[in-house]
N, C-alpha and C. Protein backbone atom coordinates (compact mmCIF):
# COMPACT_ATOMS: atom_id res chain seq x y z
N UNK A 1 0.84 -1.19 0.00
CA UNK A 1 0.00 0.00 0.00
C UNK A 1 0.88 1.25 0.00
N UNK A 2 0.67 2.07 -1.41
CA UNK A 2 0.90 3.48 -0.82
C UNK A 2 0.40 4.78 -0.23
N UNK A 3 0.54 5.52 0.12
CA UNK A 3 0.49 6.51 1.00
C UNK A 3 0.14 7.52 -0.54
N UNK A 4 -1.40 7.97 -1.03
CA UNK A 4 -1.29 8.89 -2.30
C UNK A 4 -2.38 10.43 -1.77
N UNK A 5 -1.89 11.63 -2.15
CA UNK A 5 -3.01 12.58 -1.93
C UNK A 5 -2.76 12.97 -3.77
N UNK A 6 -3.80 13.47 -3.90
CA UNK A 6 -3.98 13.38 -5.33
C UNK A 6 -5.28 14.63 -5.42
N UNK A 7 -4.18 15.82 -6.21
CA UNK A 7 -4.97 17.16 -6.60
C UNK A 7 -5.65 17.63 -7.41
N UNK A 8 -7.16 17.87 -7.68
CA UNK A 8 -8.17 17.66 -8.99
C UNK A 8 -7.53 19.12 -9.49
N UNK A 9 -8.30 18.81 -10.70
CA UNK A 9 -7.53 19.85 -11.61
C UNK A 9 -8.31 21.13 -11.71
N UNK A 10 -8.80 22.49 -12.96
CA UNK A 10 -9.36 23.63 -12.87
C UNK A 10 -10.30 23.44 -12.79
N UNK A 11 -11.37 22.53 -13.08
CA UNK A 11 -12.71 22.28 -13.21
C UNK A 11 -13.19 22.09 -11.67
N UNK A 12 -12.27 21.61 -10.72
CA UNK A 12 -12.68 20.99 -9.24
C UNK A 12 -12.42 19.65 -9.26
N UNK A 13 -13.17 19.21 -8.02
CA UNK A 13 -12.93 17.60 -7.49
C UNK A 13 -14.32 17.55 -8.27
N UNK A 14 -14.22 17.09 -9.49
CA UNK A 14 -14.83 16.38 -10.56
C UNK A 14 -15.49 14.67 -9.73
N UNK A 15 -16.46 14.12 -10.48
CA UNK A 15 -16.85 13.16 -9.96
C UNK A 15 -15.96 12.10 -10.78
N UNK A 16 -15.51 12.63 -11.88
CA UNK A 16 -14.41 11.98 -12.20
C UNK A 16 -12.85 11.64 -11.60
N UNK A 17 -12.64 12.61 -11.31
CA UNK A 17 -11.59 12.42 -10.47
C UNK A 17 -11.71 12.08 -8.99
N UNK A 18 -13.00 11.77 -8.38
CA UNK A 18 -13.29 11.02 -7.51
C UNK A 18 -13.17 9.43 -7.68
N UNK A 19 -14.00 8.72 -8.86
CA UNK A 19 -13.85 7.70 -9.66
C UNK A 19 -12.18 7.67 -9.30
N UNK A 20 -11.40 8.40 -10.24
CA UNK A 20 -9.91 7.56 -10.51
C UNK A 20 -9.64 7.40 -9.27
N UNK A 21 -9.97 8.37 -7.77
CA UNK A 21 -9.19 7.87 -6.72
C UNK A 21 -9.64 6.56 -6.19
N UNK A 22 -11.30 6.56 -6.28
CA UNK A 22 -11.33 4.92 -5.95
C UNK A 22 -10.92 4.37 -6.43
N UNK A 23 -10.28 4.40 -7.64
CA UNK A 23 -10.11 3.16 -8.42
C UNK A 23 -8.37 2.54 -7.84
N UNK A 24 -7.90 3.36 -7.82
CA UNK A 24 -6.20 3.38 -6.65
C UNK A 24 -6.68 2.62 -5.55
N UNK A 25 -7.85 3.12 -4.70
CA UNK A 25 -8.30 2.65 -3.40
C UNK A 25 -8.63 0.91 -3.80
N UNK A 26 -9.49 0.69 -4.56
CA UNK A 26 -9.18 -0.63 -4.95
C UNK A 26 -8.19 -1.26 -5.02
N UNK A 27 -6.78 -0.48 -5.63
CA UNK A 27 -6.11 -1.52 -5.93
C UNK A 27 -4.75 -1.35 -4.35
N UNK A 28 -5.96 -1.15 -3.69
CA UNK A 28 -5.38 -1.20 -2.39
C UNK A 28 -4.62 -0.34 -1.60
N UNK A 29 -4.49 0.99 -2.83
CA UNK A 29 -3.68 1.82 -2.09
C UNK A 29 -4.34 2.80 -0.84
N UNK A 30 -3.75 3.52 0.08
CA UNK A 30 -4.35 5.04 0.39
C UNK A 30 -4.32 5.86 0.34
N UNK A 31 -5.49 6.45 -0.63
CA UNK A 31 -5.81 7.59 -1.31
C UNK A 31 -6.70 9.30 -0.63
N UNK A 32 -6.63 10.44 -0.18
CA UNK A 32 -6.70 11.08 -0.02
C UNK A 32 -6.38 12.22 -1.36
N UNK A 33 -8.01 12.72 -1.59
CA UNK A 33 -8.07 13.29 -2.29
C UNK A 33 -8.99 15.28 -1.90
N UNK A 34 -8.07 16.25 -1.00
CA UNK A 34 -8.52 17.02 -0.87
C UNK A 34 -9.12 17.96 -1.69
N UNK A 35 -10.36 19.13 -1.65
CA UNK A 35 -11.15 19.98 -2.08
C UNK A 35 -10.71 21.30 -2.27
N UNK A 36 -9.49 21.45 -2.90
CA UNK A 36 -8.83 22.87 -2.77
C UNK A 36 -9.67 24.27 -2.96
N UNK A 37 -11.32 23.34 -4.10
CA UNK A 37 -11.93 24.60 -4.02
C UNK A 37 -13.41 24.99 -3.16
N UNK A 38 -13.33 24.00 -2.26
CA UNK A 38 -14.39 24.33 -0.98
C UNK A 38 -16.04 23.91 -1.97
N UNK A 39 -15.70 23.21 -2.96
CA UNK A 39 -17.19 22.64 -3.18
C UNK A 39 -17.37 23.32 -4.51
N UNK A 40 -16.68 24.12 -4.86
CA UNK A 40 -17.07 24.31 -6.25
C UNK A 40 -16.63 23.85 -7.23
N UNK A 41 -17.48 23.29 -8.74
CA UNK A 41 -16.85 22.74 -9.72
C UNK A 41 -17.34 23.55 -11.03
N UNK A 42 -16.79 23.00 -11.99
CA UNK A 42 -17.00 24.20 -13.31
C UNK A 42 -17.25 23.20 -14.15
N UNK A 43 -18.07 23.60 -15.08
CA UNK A 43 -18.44 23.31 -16.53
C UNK A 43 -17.54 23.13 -17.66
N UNK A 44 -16.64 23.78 -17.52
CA UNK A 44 -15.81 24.17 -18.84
C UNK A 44 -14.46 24.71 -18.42
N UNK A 45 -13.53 24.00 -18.58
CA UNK A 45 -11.70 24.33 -18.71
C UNK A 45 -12.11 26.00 -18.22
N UNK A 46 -12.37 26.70 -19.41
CA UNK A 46 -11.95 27.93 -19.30
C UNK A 46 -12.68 28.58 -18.21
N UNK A 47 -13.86 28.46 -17.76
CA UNK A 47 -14.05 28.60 -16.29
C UNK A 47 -13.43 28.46 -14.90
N UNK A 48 -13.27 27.16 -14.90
CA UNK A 48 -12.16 26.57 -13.92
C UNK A 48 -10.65 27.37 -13.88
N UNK A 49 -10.08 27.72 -15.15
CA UNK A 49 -9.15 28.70 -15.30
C UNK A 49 -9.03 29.81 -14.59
N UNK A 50 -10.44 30.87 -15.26
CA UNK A 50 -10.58 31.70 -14.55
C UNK A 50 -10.74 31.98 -13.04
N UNK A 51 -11.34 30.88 -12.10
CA UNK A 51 -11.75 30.69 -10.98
C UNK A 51 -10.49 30.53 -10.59
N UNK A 52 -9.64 29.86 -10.96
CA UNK A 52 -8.27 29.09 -10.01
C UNK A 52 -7.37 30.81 -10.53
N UNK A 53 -7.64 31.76 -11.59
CA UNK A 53 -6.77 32.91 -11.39
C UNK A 53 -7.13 34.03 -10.34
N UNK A 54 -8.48 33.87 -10.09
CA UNK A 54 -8.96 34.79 -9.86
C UNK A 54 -8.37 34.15 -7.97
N UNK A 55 -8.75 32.89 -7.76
CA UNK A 55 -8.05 32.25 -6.47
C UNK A 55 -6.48 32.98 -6.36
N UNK A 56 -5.82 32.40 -6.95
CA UNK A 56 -4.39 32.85 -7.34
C UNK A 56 -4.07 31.85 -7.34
N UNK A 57 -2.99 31.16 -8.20
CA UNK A 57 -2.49 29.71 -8.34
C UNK A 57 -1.52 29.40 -7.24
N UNK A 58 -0.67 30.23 -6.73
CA UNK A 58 0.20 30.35 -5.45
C UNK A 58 -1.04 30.05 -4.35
N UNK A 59 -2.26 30.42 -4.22
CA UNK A 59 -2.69 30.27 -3.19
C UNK A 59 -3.61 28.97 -3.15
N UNK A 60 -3.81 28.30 -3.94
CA UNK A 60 -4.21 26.80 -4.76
C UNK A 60 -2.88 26.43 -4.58
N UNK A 61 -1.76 26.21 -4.12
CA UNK A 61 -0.42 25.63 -4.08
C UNK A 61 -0.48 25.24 -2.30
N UNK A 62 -0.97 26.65 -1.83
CA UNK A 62 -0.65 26.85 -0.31
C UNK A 62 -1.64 25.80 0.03
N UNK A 63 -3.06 25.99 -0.16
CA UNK A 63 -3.94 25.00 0.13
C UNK A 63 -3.54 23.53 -0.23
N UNK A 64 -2.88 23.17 -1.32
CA UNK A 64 -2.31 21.81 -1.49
C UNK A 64 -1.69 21.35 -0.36
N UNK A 65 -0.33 22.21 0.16
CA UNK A 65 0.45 21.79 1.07
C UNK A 65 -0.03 22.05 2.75
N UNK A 66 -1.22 22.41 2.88
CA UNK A 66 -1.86 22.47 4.15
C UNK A 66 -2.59 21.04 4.11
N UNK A 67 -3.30 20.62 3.19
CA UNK A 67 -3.97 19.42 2.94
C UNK A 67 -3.09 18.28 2.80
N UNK A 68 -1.58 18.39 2.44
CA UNK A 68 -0.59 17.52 2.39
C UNK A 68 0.14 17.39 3.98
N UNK A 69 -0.55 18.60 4.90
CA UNK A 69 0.31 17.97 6.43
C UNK A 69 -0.34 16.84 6.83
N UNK A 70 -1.26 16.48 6.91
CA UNK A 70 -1.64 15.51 7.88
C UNK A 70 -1.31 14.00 7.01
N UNK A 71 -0.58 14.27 5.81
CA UNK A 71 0.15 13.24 5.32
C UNK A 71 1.29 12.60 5.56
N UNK A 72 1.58 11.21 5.49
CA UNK A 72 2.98 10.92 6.34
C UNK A 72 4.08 11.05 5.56
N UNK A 73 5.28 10.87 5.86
CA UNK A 73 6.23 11.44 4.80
C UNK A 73 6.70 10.83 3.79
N UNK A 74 6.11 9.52 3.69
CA UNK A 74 6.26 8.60 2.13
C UNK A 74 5.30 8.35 1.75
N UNK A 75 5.00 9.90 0.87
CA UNK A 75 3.35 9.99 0.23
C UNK A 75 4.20 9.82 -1.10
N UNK A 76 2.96 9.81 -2.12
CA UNK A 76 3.55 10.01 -3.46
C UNK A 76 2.29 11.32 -3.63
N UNK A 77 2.77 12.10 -4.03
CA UNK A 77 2.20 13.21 -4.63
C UNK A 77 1.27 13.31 -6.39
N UNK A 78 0.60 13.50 -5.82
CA UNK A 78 -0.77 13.29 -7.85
C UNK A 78 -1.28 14.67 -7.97
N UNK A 79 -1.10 14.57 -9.65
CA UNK A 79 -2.73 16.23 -9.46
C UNK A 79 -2.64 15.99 -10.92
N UNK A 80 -3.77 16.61 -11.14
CA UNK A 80 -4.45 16.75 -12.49
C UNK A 80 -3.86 18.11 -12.91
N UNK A 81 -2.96 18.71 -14.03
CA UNK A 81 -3.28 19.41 -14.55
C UNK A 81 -2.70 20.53 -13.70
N UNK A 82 -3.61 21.57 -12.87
CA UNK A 82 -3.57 22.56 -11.93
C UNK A 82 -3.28 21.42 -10.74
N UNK A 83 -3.66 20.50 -10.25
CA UNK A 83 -3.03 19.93 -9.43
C UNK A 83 -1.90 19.25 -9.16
N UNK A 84 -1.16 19.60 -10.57
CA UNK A 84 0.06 19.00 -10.89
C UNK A 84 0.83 19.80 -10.06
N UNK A 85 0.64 21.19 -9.82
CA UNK A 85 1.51 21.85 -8.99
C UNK A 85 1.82 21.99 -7.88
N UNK A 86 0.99 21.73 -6.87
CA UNK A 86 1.39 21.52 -6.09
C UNK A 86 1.55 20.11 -5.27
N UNK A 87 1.33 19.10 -6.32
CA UNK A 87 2.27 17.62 -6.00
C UNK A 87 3.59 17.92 -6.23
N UNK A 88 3.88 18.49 -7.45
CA UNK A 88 5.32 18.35 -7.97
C UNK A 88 6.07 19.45 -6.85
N UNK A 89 5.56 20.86 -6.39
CA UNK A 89 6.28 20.97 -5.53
C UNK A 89 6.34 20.50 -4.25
N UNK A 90 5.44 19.60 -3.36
CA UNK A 90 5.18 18.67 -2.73
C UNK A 90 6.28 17.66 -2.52
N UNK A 91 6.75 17.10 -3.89
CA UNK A 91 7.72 16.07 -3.70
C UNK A 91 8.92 16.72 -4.15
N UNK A 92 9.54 18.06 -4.32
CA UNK A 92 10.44 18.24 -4.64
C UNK A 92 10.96 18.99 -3.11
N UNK A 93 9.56 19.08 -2.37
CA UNK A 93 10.46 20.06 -1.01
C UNK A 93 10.16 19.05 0.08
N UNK A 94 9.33 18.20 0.21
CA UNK A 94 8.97 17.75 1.01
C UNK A 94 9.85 16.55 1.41
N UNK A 95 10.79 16.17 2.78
CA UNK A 95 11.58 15.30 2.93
C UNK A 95 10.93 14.31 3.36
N UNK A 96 11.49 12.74 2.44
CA UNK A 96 10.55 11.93 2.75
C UNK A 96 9.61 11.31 1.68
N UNK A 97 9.40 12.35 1.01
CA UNK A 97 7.94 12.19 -0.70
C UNK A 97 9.00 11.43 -1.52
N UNK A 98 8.08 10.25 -1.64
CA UNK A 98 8.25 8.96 -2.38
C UNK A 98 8.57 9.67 -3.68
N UNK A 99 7.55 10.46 -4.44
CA UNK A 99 7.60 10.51 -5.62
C UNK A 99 6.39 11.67 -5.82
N UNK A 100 6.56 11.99 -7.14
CA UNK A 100 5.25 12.38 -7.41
C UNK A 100 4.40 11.79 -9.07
N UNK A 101 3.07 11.94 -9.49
CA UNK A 101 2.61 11.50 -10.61
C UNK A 101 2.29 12.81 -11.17
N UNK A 102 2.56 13.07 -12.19
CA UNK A 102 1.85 14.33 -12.94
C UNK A 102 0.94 13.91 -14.18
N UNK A 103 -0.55 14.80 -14.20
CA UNK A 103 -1.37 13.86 -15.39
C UNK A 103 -1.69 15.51 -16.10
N UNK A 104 -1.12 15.43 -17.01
CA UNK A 104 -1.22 16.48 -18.09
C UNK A 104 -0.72 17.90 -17.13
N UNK A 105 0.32 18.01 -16.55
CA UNK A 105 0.87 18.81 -16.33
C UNK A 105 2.40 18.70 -15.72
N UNK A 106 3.53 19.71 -15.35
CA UNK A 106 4.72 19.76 -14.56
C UNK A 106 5.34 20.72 -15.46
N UNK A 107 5.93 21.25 -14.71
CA UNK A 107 6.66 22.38 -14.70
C UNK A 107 8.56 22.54 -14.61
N UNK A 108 9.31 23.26 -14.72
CA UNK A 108 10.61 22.74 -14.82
C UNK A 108 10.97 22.96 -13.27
N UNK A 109 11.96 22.23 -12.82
CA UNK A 109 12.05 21.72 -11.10
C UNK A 109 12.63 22.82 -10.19
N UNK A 110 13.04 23.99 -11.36
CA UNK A 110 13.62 25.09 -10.92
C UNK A 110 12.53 26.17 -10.30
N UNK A 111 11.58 26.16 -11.56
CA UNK A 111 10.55 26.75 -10.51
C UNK A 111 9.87 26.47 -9.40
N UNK A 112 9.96 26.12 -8.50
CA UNK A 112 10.18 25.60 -7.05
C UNK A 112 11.25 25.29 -6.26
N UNK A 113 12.65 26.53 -6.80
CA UNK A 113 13.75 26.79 -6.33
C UNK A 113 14.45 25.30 -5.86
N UNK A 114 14.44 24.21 -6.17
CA UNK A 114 15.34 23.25 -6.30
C UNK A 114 15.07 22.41 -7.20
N UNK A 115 16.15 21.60 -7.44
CA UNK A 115 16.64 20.26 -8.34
C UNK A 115 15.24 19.12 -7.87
N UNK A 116 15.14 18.46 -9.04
CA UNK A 116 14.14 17.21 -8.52
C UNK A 116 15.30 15.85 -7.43
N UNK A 117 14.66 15.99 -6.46
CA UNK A 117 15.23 15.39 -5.15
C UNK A 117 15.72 13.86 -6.11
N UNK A 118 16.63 13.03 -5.63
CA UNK A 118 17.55 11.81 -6.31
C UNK A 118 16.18 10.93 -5.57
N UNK A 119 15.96 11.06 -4.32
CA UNK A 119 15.29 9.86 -3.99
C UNK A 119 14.05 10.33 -4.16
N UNK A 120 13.08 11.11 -4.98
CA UNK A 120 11.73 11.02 -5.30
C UNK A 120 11.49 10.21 -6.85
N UNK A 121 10.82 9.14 -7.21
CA UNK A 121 10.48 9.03 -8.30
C UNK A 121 9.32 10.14 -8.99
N UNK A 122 9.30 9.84 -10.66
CA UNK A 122 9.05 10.71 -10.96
C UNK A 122 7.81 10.04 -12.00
N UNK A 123 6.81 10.53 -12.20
CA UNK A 123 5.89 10.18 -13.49
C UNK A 123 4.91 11.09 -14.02
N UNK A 124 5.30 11.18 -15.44
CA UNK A 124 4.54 11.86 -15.98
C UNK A 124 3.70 11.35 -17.39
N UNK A 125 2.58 12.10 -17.14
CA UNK A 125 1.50 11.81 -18.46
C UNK A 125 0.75 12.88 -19.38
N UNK A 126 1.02 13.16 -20.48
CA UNK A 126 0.56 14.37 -21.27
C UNK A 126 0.25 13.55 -22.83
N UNK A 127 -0.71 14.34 -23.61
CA UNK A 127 -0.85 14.18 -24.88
C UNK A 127 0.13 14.98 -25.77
N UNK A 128 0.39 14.92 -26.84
CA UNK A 128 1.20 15.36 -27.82
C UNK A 128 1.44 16.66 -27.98
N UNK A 129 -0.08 16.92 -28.43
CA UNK A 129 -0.48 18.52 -28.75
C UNK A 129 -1.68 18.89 -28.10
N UNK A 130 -1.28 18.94 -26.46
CA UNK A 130 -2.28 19.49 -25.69
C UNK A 130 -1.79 21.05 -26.00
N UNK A 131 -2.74 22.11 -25.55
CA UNK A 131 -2.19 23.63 -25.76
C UNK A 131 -2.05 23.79 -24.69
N UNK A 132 -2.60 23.56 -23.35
CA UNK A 132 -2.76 23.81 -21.90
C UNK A 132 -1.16 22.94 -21.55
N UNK A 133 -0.55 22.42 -22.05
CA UNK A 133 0.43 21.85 -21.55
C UNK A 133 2.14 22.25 -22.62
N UNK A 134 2.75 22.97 -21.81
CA UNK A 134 4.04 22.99 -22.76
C UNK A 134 5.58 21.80 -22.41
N UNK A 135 5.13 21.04 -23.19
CA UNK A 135 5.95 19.90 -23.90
C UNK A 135 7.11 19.82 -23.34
N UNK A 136 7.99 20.77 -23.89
CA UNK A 136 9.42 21.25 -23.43
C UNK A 136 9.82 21.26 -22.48
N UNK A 137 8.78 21.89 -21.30
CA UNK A 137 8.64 22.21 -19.92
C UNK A 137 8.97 20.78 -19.28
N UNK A 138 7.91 19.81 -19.78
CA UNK A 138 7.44 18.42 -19.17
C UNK A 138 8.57 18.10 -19.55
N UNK A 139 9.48 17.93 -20.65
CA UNK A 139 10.61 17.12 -20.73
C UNK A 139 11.67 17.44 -20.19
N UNK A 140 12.07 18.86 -19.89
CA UNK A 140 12.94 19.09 -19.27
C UNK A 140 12.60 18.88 -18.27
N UNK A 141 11.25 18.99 -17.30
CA UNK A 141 11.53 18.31 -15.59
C UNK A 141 11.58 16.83 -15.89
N UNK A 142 11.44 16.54 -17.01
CA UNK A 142 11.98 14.73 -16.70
C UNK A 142 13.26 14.37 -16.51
N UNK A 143 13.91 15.21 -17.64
CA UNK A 143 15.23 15.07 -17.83
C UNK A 143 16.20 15.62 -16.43
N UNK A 144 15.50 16.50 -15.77
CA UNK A 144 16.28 16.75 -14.26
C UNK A 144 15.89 15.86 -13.45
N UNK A 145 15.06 15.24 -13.82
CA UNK A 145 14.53 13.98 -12.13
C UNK A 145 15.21 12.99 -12.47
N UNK A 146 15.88 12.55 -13.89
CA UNK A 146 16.77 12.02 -14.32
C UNK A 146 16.35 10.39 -14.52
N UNK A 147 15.27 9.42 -13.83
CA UNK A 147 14.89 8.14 -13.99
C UNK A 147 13.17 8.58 -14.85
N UNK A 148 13.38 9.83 -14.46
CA UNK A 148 11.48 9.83 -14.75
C UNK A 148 10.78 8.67 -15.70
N UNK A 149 9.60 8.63 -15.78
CA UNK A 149 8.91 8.07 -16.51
C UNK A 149 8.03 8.96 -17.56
N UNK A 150 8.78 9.90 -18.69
CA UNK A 150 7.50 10.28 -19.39
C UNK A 150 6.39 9.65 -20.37
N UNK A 151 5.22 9.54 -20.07
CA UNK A 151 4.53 9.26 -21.20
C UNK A 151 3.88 10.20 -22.09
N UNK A 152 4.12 10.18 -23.09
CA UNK A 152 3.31 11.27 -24.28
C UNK A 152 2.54 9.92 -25.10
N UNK A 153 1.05 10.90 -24.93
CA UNK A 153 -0.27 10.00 -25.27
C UNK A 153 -0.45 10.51 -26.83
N UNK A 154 -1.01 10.06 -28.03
CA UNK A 154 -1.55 10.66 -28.87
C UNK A 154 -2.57 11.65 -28.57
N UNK A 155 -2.76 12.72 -29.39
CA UNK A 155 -4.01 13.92 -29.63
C UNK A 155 -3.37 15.23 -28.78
N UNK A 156 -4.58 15.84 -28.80
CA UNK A 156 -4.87 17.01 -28.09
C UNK A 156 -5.64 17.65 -27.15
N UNK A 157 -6.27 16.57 -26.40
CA UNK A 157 -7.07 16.16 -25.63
C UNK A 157 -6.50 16.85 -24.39
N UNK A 158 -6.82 17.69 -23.41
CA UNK A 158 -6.10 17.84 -21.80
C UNK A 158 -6.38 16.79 -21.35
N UNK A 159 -7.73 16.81 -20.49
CA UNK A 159 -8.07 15.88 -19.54
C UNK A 159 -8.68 14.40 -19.96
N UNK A 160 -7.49 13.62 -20.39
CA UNK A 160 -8.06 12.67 -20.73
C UNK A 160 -8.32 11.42 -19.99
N UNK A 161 -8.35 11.34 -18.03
CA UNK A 161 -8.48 10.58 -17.44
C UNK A 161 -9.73 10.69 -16.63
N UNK A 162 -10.36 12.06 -16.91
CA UNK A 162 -11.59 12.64 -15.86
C UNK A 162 -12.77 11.57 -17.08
N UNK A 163 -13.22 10.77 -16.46
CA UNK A 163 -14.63 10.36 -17.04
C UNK A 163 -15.98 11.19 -16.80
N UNK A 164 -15.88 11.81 -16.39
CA UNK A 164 -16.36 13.00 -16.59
C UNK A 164 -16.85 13.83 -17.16
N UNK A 165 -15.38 14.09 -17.77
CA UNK A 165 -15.60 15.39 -19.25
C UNK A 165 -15.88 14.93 -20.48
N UNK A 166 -15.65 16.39 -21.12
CA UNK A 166 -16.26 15.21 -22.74
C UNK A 166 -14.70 15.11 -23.04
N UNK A 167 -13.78 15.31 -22.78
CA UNK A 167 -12.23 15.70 -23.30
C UNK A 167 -11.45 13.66 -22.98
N UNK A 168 -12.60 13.11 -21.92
CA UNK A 168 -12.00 11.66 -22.02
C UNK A 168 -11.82 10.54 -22.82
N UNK A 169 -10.78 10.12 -22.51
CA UNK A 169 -10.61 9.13 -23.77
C UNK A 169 -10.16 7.28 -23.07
N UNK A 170 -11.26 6.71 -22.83
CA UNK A 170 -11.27 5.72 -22.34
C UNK A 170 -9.77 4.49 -22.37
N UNK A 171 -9.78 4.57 -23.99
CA UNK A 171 -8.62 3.90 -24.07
C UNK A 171 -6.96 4.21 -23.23
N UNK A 172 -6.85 5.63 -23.45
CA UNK A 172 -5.61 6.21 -23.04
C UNK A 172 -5.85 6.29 -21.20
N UNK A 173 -7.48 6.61 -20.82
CA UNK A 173 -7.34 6.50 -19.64
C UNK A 173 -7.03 5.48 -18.28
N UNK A 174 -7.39 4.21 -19.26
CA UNK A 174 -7.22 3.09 -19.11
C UNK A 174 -5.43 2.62 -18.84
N UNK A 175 -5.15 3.53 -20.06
CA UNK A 175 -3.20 2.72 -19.71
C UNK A 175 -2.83 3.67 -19.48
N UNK A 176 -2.78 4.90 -18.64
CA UNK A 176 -3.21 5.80 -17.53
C UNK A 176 -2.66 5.26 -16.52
N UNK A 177 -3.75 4.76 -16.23
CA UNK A 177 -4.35 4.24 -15.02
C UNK A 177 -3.06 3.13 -14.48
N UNK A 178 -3.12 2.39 -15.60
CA UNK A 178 -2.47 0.78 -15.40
C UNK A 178 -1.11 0.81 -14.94
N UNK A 179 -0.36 2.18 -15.42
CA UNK A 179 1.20 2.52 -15.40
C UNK A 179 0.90 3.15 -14.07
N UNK A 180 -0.09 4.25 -13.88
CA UNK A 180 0.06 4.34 -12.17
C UNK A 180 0.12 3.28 -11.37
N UNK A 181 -0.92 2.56 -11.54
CA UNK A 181 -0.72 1.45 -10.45
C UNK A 181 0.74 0.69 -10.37
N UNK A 182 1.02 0.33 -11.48
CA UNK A 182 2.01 -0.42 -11.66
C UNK A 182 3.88 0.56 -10.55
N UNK A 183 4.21 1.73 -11.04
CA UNK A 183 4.51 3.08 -10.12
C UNK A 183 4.26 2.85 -9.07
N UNK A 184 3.04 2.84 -8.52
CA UNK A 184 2.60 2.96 -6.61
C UNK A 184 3.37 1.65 -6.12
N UNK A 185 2.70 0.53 -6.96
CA UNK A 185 3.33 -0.63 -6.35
C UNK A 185 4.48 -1.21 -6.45
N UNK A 186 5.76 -0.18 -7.49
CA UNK A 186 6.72 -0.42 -7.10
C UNK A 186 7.54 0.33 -5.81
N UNK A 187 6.51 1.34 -5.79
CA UNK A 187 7.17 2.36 -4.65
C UNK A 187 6.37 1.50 -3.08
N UNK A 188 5.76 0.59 -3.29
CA UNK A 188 5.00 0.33 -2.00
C UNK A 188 6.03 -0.41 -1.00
């Protein structure tokens, strides 16, 4: 069993991204999945956008890592997207963080004023030609965590693990899914 908190993305804690955490919880892990936005969810990407700017994304970071104390210190860190950020800085400051998963998002390791830690594993998942996601970015924090795992999915799809949205894509969410598990339970 691992130890996972796992951050929904601009839209909210989607009933989709409720789904993927049970579905971890099945495969035995423990999953904690906090409400960074106090109950509200959005319709549409560009809503959720606006809501999480108008929040401030630094302050959607702070709330991550208040919801990440009562976690023990060999968590693995998850987020969707906007919740990619504050997993990834989660496991890059936090002593102790197993790892983190990123699903259509990460950022380069510098912006969060250090190197990706030697003992955090690393995983990431993005489509090709998402626009919400810059490519370059994602490969260069792979290339500093240095074992990472990137996956690049076909399309242009963001959220393609929320069953949820219309943006899902069953197949890809599926081997998604399968490579996380497979990740947790080597870190277990």
């Amino acid at each position: 069993m691992t130890h996972v908190i796992l951050f929904h993305h601009a839209q909210g804690l989607t009933d989709g991204v409720a789904d993927f955490a049970q579905r971890l919880r099945d495969a035995g892990h423990d999953v904690v999945v906090p409400d960074l936005y106090d109950g509200l969810t959005f319709d549409t990407l560009d809503a959720g956008v606006a809501h999480a700017e108008k929040t401030g994304v630094y302050t959607i970071i702070e709330r991550g890592e208040r919801a990440a104390d009562a976690m023990p210190a060999d968590t693995v860190y998850a987020g969707f997207s906007l919740g990619s950020l504050p997993a990834q800085k989660l496991a890059q400051t936090r002593p102790g963080a197993l790892g983190a998963i990123l699903y259509h998002g990460g950022v380069p390791a510098a912006m969060f004023g250090s190197d990706w830690p030697a003992t955090a594993a690393l995983q990431l998942h993005v489509t090709a030609e998402d626009d919400w996601v810059e490519l370059l970015e994602v490969e260069e924090l792979a290339e500093d965590a240095g074992a990472a795992e990137l996956y690049i999915y076909p399309g242009s799809a963001h959220l393609v693990a929320d069953p949820s949205l219309n943006e899902y894509d069953e197949e890809i969410a599926e081997l998604i899914l399968a490579r996380t598990l497979q990740f947790l339970d080597r870190l277990a």
